[in-house]
C-alpha atoms as a PDB file:
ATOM      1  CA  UNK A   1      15.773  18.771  -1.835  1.00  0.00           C
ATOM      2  CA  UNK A   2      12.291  19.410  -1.624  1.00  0.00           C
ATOM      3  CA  UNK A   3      10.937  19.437   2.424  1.00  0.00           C
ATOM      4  CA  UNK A   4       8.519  16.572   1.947  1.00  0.00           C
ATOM      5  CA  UNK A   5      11.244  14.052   0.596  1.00  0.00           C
ATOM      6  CA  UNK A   6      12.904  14.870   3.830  1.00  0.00           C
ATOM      7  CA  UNK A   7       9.802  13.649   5.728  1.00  0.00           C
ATOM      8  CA  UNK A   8       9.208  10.574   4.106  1.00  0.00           C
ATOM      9  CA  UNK A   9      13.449   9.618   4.124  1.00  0.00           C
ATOM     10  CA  UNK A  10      12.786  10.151   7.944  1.00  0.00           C
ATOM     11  CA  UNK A  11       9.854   8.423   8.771  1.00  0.00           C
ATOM     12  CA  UNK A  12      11.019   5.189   6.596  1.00  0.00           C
ATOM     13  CA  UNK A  13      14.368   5.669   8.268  1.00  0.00           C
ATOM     14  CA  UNK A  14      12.516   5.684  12.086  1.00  0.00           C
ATOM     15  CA  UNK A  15      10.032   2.585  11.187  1.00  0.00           C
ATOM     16  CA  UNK A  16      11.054  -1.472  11.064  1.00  0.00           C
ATOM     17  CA  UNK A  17       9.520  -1.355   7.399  1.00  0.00           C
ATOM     18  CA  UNK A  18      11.638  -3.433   5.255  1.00  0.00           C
ATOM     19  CA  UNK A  19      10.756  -2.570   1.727  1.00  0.00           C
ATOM     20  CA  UNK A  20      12.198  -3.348  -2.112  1.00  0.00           C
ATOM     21  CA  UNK A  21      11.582  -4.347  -5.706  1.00  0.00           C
ATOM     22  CA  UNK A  22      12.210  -8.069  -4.879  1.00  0.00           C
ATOM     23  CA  UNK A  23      12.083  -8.923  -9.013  1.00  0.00           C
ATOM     24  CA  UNK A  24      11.506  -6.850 -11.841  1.00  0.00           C
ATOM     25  CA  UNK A  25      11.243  -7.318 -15.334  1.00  0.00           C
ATOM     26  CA  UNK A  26       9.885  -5.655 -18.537  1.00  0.00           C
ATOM     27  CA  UNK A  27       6.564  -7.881 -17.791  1.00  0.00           C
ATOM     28  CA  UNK A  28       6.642  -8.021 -14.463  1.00  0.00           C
ATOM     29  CA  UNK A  29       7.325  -6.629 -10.890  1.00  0.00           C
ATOM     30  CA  UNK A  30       7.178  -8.066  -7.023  1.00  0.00           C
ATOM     31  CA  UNK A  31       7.558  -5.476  -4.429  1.00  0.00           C
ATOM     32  CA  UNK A  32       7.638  -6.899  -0.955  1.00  0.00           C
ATOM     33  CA  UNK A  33       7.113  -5.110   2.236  1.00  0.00           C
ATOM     34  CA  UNK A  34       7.836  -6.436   6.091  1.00  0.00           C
ATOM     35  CA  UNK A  35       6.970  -4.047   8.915  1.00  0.00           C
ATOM     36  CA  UNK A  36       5.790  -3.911  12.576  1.00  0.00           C
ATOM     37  CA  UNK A  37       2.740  -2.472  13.514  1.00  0.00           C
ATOM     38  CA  UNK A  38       1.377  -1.557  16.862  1.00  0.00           C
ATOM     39  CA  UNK A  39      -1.183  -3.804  18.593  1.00  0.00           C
ATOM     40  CA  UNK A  40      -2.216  -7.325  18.104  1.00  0.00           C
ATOM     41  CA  UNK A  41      -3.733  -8.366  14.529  1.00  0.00           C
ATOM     42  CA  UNK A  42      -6.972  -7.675  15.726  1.00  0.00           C
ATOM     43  CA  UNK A  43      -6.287  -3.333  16.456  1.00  0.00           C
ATOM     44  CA  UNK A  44      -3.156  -3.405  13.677  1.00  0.00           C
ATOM     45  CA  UNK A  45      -5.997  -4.815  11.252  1.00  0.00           C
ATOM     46  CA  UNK A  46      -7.875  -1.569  12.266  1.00  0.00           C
ATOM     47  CA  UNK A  47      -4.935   0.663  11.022  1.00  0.00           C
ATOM     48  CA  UNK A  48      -4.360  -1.299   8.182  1.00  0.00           C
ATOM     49  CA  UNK A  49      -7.991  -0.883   6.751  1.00  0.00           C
ATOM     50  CA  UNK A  50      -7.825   2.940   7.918  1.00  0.00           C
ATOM     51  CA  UNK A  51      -6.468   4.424   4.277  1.00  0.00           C
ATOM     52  CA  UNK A  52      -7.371   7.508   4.958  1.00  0.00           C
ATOM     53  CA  UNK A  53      -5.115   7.972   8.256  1.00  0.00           C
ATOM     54  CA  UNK A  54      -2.117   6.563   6.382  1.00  0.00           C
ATOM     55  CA  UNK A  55      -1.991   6.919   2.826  1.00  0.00           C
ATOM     56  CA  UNK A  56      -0.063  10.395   2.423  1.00  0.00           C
ATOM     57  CA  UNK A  57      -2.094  13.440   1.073  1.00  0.00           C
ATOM     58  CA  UNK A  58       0.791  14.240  -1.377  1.00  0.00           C
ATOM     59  CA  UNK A  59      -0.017  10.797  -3.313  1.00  0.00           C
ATOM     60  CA  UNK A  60      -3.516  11.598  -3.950  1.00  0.00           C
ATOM     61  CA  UNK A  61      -5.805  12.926  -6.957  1.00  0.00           C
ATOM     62  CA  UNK A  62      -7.247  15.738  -4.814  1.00  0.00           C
ATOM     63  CA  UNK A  63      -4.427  16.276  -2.930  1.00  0.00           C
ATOM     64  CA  UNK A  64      -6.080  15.175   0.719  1.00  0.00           C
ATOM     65  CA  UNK A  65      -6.148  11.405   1.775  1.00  0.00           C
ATOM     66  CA  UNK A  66      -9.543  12.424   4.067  1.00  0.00           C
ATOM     67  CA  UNK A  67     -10.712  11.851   0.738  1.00  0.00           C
ATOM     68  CA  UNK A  68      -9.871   7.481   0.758  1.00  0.00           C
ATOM     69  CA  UNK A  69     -11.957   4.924   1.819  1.00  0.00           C
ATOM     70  CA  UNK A  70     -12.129   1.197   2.163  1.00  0.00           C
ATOM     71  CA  UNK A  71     -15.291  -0.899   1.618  1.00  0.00           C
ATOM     72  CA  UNK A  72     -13.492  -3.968   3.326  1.00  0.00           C
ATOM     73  CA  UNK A  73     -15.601  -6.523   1.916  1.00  0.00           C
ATOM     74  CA  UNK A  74     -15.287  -8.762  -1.588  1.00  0.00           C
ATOM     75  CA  UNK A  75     -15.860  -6.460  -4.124  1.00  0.00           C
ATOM     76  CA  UNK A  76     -15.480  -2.968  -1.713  1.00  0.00           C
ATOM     77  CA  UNK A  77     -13.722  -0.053  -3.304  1.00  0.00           C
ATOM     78  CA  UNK A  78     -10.854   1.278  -2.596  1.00  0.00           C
ATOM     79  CA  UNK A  79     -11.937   4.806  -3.456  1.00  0.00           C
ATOM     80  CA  UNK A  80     -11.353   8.371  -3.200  1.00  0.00           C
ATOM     81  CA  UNK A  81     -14.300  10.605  -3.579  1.00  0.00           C
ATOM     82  CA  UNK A  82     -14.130  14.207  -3.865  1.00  0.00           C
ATOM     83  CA  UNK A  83     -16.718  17.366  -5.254  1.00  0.00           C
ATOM     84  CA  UNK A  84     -15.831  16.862  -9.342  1.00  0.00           C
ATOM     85  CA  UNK A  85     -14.614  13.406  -8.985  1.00  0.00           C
ATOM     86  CA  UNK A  86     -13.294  10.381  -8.215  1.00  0.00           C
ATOM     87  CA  UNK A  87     -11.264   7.528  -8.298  1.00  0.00           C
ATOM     88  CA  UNK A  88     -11.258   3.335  -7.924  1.00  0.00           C
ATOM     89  CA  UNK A  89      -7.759   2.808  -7.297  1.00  0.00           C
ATOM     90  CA  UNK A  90      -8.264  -1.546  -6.486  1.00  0.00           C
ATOM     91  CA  UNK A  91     -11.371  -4.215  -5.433  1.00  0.00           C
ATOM     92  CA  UNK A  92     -11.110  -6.246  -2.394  1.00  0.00           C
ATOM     93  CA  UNK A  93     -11.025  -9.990  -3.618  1.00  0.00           C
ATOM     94  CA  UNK A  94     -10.231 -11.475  -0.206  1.00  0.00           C
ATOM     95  CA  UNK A  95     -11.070  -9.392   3.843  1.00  0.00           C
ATOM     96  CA  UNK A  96     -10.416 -11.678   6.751  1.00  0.00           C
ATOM     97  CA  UNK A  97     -10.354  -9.366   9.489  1.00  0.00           C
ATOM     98  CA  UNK A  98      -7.006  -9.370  11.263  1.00  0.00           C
ATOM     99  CA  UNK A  99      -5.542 -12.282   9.588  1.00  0.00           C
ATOM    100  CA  UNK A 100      -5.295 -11.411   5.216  1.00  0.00           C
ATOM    101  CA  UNK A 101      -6.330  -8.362   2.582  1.00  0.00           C
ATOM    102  CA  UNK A 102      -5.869  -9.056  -1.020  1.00  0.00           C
ATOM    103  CA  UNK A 103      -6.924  -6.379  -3.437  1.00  0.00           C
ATOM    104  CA  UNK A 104      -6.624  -5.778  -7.045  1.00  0.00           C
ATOM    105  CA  UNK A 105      -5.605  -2.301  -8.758  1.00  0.00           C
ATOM    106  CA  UNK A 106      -2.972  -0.768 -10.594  1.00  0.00           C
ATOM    107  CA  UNK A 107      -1.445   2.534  -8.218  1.00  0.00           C
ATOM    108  CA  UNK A 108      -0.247   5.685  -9.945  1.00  0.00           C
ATOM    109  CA  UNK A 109       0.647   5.289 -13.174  1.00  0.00           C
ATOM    110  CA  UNK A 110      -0.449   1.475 -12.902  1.00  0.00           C
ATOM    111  CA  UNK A 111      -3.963   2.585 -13.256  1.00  0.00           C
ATOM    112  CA  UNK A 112      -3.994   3.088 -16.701  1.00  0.00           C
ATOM    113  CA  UNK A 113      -1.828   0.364 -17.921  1.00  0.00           C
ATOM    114  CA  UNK A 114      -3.012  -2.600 -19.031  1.00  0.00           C
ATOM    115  CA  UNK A 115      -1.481  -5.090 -15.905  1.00  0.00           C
ATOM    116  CA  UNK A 116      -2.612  -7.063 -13.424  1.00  0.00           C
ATOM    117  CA  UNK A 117      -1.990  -6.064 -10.095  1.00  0.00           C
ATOM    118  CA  UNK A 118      -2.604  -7.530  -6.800  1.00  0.00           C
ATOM    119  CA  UNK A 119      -1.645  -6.592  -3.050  1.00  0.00           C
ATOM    120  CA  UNK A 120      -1.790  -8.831  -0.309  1.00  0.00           C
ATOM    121  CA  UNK A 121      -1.686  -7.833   3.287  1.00  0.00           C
ATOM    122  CA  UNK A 122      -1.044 -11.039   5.686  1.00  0.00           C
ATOM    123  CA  UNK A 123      -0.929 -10.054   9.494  1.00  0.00           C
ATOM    124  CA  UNK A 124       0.588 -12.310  12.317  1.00  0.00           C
ATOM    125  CA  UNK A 125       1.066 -11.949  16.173  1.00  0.00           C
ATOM    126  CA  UNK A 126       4.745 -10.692  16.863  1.00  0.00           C
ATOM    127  CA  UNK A 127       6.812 -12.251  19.286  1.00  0.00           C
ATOM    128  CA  UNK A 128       5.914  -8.965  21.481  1.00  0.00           C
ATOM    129  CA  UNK A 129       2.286  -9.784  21.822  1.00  0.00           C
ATOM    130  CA  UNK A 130       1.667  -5.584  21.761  1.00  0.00           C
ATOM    131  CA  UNK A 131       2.785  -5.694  17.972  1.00  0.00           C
ATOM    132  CA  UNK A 132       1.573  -7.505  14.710  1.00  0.00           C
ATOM    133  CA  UNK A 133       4.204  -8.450  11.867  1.00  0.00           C
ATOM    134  CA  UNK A 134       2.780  -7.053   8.249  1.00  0.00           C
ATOM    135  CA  UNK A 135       3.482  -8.802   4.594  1.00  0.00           C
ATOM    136  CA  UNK A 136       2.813  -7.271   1.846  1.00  0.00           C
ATOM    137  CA  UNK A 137       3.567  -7.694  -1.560  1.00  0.00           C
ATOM    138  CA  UNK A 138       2.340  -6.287  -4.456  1.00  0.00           C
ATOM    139  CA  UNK A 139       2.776  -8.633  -7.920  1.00  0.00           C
ATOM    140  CA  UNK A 140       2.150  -6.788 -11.262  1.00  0.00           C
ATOM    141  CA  UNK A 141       1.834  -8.361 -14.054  1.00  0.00           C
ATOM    142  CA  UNK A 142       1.846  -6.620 -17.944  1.00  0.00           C
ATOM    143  CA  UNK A 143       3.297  -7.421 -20.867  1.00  0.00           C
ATOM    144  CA  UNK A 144       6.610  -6.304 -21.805  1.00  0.00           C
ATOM    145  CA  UNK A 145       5.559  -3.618 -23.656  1.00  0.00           C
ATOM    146  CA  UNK A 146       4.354  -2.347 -20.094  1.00  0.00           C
ATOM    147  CA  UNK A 147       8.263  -1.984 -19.334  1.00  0.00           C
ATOM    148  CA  UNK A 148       7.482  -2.654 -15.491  1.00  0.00           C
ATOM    149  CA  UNK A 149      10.925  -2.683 -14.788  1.00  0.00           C
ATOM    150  CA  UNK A 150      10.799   0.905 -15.230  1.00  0.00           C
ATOM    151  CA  UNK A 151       8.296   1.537 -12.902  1.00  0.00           C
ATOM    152  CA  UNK A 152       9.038  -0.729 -10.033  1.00  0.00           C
ATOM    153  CA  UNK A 153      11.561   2.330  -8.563  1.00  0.00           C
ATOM    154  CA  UNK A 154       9.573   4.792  -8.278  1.00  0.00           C
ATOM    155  CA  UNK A 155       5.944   2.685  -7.308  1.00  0.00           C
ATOM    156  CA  UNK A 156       8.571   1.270  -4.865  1.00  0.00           C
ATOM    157  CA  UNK A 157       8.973   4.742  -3.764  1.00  0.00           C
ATOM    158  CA  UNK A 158       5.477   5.570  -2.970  1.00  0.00           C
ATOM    159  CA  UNK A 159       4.630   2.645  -1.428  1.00  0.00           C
ATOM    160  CA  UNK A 160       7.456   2.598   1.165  1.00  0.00           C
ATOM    161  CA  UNK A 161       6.342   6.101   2.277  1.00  0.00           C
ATOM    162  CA  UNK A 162       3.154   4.966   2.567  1.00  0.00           C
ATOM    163  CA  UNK A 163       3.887   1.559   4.702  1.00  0.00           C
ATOM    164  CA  UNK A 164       5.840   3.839   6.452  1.00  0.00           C
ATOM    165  CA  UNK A 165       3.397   5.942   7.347  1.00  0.00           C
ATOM    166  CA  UNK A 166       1.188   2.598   8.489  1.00  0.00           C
ATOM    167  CA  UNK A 167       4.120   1.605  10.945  1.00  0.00           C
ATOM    168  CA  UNK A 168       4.259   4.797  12.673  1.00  0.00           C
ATOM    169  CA  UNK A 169       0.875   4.741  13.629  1.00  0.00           C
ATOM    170  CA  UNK A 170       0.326   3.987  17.599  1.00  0.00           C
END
């Protein structure tokens, strides 16, 4: 077993993140993830719009996530820049700071497919008013040619690690 699937079993294991293909079809796929984050809305919106402190290295074009950033405005990029190239990986359709993020983008192999994809982040005050509860889901929609139900595993897989990665951050 290969050292960093170790790391990201542990760190999901060690984090409240509940995460899972909620439906999938050939044309279709809902992935929904609930986790605690550190803070009230207003510093766990701060980690949330952080990428590049989260989003693992491994799951990246260059192969470092210093390399993300997050316009967090209607229409910013989420980007990764690096010296010979660069990649829009979703568009911010909706930033209200500490409260909701929607963006639109196909992840990984996503990208290239001809779906509709859109990630929503909702925050809310915890009953511990030192932590924030985190939605997410991600809705993709294809045809069924796009054979989503496929793909909802392993996009699954890669987005727990990184929502697990979010949650550990203090």
């Amino acid at each position: 077993m290969r050292i960093w699937l170790v790391v990201a079993l542990g760190m999901l294991c060690s984090t409240s993140a509940l995460a899972g293909v909620q439906t999938a079809s050939a044309s279709q796929a809902t992935l929904v993830y609930d986790l605690e984050l550190a803070g009230p809305p207003s510093d766990a919106w701060k980690h949330v719009v952080d990428i590049a402190a989260w989003w693992w290295s491994e799951h990246t074009y260059s192969g470092q996530a210093k390399n993300l950033s997050l316009a967090v405005s209607p229409g910013g990029c989420w980007c990764k820049s690096w010296v010979g190239g660069g990649v829009e990986h979703a568009r911010v359709v909706m930033a209200i700071p500490g409260r909701a993020l929607r963006i639109e983008g196909g992840f990984g192999p996503l990208q290239g497919m001809a779906v509709k994809a859109t990630m929503t982040f909702t925050l809310k005050p915890a009953a511990d008013p030192s932590k924030t509860q985190l939605h997410v889901v991600y809705l993709v929609n294809g045809t069924v040619e796009s054979k989503l139900d496929g793909l909802a595993g392993p996009v699954d897989g890669v987005l727990a690690t990184q929502f697990g990665r979010l949650a550990a951050l203090k």
